[in-house]
C-alpha atoms as a PDB file:
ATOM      1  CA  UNK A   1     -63.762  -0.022 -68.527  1.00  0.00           C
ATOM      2  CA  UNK A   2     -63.525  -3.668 -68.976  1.00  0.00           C
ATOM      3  CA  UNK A   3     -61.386  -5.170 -71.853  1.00  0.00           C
ATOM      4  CA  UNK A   4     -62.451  -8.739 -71.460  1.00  0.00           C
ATOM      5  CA  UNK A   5     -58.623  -8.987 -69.628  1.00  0.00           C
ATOM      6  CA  UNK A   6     -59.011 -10.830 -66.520  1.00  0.00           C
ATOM      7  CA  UNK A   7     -56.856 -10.914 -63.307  1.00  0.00           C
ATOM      8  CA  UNK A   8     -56.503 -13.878 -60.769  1.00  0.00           C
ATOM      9  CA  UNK A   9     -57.509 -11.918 -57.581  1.00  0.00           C
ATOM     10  CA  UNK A  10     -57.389 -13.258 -53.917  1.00  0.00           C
ATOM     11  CA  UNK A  11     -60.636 -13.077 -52.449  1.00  0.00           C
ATOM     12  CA  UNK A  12     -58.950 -12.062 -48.910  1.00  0.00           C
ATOM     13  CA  UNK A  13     -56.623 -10.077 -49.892  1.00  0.00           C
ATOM     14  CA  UNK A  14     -52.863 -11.258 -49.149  1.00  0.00           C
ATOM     15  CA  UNK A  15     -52.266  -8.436 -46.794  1.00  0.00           C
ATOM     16  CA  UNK A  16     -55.430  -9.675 -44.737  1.00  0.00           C
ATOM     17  CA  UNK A  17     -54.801 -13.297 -44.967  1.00  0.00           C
ATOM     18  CA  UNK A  18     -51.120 -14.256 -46.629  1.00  0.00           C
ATOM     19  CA  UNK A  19     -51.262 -17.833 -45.198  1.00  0.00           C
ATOM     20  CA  UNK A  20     -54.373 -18.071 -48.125  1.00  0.00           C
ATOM     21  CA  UNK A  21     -52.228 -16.642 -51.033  1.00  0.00           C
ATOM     22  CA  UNK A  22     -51.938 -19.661 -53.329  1.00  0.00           C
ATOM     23  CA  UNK A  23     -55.175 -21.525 -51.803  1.00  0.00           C
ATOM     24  CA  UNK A  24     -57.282 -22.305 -54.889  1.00  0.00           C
ATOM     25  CA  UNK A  25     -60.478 -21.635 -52.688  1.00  0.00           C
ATOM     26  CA  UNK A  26     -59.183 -17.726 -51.804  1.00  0.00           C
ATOM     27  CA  UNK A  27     -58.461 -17.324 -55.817  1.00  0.00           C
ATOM     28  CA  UNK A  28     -61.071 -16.132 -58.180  1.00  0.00           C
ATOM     29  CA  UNK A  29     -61.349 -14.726 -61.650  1.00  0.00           C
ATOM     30  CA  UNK A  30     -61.825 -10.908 -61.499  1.00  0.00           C
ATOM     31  CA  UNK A  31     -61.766  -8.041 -64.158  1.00  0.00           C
ATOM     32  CA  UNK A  32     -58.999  -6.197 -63.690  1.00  0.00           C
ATOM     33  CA  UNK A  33     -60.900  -2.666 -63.598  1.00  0.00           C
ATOM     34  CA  UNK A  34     -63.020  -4.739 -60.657  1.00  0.00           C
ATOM     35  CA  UNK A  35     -59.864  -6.088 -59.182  1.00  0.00           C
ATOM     36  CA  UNK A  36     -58.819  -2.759 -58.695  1.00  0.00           C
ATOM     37  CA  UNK A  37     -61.957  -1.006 -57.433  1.00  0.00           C
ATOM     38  CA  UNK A  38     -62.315  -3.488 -54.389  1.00  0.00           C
ATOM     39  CA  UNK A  39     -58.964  -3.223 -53.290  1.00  0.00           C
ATOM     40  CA  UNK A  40     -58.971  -5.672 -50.274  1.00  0.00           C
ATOM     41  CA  UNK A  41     -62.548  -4.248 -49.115  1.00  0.00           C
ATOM     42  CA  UNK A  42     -65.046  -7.518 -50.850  1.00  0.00           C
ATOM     43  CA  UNK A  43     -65.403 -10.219 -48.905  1.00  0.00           C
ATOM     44  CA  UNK A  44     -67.918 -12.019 -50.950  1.00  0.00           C
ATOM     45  CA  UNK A  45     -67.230 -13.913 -53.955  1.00  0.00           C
ATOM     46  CA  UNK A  46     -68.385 -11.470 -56.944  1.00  0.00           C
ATOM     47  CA  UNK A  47     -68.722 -14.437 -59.320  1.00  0.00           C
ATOM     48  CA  UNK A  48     -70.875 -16.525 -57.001  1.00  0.00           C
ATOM     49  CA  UNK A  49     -72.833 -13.080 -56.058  1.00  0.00           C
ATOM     50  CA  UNK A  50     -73.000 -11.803 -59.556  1.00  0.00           C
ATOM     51  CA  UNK A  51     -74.390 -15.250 -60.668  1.00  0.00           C
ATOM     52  CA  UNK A  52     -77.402 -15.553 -58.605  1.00  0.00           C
ATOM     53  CA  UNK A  53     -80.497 -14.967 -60.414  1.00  0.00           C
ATOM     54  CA  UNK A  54     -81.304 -12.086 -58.016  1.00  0.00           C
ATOM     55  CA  UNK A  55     -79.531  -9.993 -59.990  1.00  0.00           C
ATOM     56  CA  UNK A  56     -81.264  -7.878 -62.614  1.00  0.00           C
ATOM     57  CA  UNK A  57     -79.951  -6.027 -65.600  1.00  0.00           C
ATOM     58  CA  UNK A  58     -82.140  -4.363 -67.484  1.00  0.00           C
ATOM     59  CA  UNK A  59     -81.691  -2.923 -71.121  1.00  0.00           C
ATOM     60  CA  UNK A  60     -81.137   0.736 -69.922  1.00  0.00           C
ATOM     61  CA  UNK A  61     -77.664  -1.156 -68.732  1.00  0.00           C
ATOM     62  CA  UNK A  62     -78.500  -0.608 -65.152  1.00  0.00           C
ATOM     63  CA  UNK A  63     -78.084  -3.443 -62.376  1.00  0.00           C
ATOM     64  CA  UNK A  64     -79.771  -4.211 -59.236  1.00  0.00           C
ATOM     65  CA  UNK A  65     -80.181  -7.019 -57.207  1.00  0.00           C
ATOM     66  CA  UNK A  66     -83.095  -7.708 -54.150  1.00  0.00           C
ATOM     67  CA  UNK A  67     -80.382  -9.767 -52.531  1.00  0.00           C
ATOM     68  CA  UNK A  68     -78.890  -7.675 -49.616  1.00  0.00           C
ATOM     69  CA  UNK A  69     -75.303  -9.245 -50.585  1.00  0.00           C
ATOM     70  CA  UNK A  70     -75.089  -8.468 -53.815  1.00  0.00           C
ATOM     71  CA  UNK A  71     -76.491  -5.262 -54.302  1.00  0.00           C
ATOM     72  CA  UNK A  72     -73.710  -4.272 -51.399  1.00  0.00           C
ATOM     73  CA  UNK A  73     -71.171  -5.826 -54.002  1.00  0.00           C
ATOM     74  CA  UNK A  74     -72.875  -3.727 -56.918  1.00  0.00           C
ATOM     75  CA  UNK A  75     -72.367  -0.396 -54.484  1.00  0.00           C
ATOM     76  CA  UNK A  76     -68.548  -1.770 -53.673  1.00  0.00           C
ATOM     77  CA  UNK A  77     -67.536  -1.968 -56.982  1.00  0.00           C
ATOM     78  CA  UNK A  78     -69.177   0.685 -58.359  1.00  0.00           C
ATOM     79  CA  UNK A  79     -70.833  -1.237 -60.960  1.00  0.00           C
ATOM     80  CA  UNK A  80     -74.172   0.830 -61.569  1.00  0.00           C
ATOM     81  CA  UNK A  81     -72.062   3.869 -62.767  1.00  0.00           C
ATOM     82  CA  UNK A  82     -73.196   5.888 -65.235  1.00  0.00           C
ATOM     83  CA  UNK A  83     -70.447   5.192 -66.968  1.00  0.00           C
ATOM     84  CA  UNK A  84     -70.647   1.308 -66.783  1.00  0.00           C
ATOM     85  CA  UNK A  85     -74.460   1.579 -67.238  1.00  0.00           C
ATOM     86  CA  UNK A  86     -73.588   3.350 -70.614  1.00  0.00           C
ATOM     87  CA  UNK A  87     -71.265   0.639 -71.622  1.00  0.00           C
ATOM     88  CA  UNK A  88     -74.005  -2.077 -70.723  1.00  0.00           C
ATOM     89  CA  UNK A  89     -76.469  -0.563 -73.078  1.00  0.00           C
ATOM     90  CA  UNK A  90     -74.047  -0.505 -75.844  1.00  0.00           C
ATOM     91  CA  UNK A  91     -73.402  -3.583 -75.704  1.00  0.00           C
ATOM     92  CA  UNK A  92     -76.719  -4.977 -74.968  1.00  0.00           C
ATOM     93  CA  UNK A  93     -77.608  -3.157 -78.686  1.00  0.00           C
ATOM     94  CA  UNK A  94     -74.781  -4.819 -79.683  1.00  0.00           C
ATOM     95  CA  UNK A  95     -75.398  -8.176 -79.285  1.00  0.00           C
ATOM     96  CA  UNK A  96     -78.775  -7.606 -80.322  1.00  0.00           C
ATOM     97  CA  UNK A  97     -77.532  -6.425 -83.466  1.00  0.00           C
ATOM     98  CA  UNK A  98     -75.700  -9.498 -83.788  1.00  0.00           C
ATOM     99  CA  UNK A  99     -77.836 -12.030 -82.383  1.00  0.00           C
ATOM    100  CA  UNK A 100     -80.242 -10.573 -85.592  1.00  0.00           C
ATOM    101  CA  UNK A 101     -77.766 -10.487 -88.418  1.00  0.00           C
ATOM    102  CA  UNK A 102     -74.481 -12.849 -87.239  1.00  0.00           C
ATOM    103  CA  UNK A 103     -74.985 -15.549 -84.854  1.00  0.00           C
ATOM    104  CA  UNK A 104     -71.233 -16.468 -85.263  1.00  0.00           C
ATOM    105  CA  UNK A 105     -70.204 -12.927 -84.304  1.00  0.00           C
ATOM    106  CA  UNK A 106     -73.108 -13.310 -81.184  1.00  0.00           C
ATOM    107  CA  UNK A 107     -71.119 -16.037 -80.021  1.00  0.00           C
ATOM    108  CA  UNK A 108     -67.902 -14.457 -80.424  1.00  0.00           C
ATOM    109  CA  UNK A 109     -69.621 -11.591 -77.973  1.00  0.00           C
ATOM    110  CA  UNK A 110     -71.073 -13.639 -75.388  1.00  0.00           C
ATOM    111  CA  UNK A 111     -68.915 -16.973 -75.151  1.00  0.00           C
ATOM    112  CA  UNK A 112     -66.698 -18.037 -73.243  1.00  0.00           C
ATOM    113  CA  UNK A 113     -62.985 -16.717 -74.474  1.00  0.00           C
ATOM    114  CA  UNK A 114     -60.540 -19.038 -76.347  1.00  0.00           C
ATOM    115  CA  UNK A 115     -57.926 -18.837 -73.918  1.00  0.00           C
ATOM    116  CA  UNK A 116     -58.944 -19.919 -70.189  1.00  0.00           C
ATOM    117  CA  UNK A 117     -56.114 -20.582 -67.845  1.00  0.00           C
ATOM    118  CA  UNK A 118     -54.879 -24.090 -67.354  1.00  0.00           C
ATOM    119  CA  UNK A 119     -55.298 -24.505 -63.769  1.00  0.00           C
ATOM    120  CA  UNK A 120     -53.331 -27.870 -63.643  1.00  0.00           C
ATOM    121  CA  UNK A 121     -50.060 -26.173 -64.569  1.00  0.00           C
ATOM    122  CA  UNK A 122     -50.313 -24.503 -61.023  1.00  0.00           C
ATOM    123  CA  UNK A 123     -48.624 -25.988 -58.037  1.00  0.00           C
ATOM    124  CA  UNK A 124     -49.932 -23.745 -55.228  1.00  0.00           C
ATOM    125  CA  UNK A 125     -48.325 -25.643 -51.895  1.00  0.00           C
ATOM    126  CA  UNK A 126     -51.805 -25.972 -50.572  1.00  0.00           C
ATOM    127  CA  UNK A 127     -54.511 -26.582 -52.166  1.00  0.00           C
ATOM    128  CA  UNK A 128     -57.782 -27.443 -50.116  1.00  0.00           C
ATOM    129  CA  UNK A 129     -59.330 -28.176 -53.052  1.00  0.00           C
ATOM    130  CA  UNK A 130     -58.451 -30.175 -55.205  1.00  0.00           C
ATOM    131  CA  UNK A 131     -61.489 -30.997 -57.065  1.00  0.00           C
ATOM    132  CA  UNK A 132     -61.694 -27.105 -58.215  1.00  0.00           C
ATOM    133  CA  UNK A 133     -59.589 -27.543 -61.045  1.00  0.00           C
ATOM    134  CA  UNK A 134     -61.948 -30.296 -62.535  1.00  0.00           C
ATOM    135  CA  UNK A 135     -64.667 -27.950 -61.835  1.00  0.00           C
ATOM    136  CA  UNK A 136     -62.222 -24.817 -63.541  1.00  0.00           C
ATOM    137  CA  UNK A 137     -63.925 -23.912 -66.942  1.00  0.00           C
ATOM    138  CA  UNK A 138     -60.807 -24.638 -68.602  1.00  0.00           C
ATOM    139  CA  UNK A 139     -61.249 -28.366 -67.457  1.00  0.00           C
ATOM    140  CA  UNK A 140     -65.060 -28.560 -68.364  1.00  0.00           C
ATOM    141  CA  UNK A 141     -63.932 -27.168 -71.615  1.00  0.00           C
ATOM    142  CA  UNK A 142     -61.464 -30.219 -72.587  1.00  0.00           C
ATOM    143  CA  UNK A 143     -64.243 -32.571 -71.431  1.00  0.00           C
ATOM    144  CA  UNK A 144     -66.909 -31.221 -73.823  1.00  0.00           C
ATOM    145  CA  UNK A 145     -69.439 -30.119 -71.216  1.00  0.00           C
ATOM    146  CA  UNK A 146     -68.715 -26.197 -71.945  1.00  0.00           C
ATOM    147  CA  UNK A 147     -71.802 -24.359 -73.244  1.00  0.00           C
ATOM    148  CA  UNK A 148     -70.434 -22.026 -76.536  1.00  0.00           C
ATOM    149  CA  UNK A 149     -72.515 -19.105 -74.342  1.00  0.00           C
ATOM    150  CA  UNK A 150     -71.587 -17.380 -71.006  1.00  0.00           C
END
């Protein structure tokens, strides 16, 4: 189930590729119940997948997506369970509820979370790039340009 706990996953995974273990462009933020569940098998970037507008959730709390890629990372990690769909619909009522009767507590729900990690206190040896951790929400954060909603 998620917890809103977050792991910093390598999108190869180390055993594949160990010479792109600290390369900020093979690191991505990753739920660690998702982490888990693709155990070295995803090779596309859930965040950039999971972002794409092709991907539909609908108030039952089921998921689908008419892009080939993604719904393939939808079937990897298992993310149209009956279980997760459950969980979706909850909280869909949820914010509802709270969009209604507590904006505050709406943007508690669906914003970003006060602690994102500090990417500049990192010192991978290589880092192709560099301009990532301007682009890290943590850094678009301290400049001001960090909507209150995810």
């Amino acid at each position: 189930m998620v917890t809103g706990d977050f792991d910093l996953d390598h999108l190869l995974p180390q055993s594949v590729s160990p010479d792109q273990k600290l390369d900020y462009a093979n690191l991505v933020y990753s739920c660690h119940r998702c982490n888990l569940v693709k155990s070295g098998h995803v090779t596309s970037d859930p965040f950039e997948c999971l972002s794409r507008r092709t991907v539909i959730s609908n108030l039952d709390g089921s998921i689908g997506s008419s892009d080939q890629e993604t719904w393939r990372l939808i079937l990897q990690l298992d993310l149209d369970s009956p279980k997760l769909r459950r969980w979706r619909h909850q909280w869909v009522r949820i914010v509802q509820l709270a969009n209604d009767h507590d904006a505050e507590l709406a943007g508690q729900l669906i914003g970003f979370p006060d602690e994102l990690p500090n990417l500049r206190r990192q010192r991978p040896p290589v880092n192709n790039a560099p301009q990532g951790i301007e682009e890290s929400w943590h850094a678009i954060r301290e400049r001001g340009e960090l909507s209150k909603m995810i």
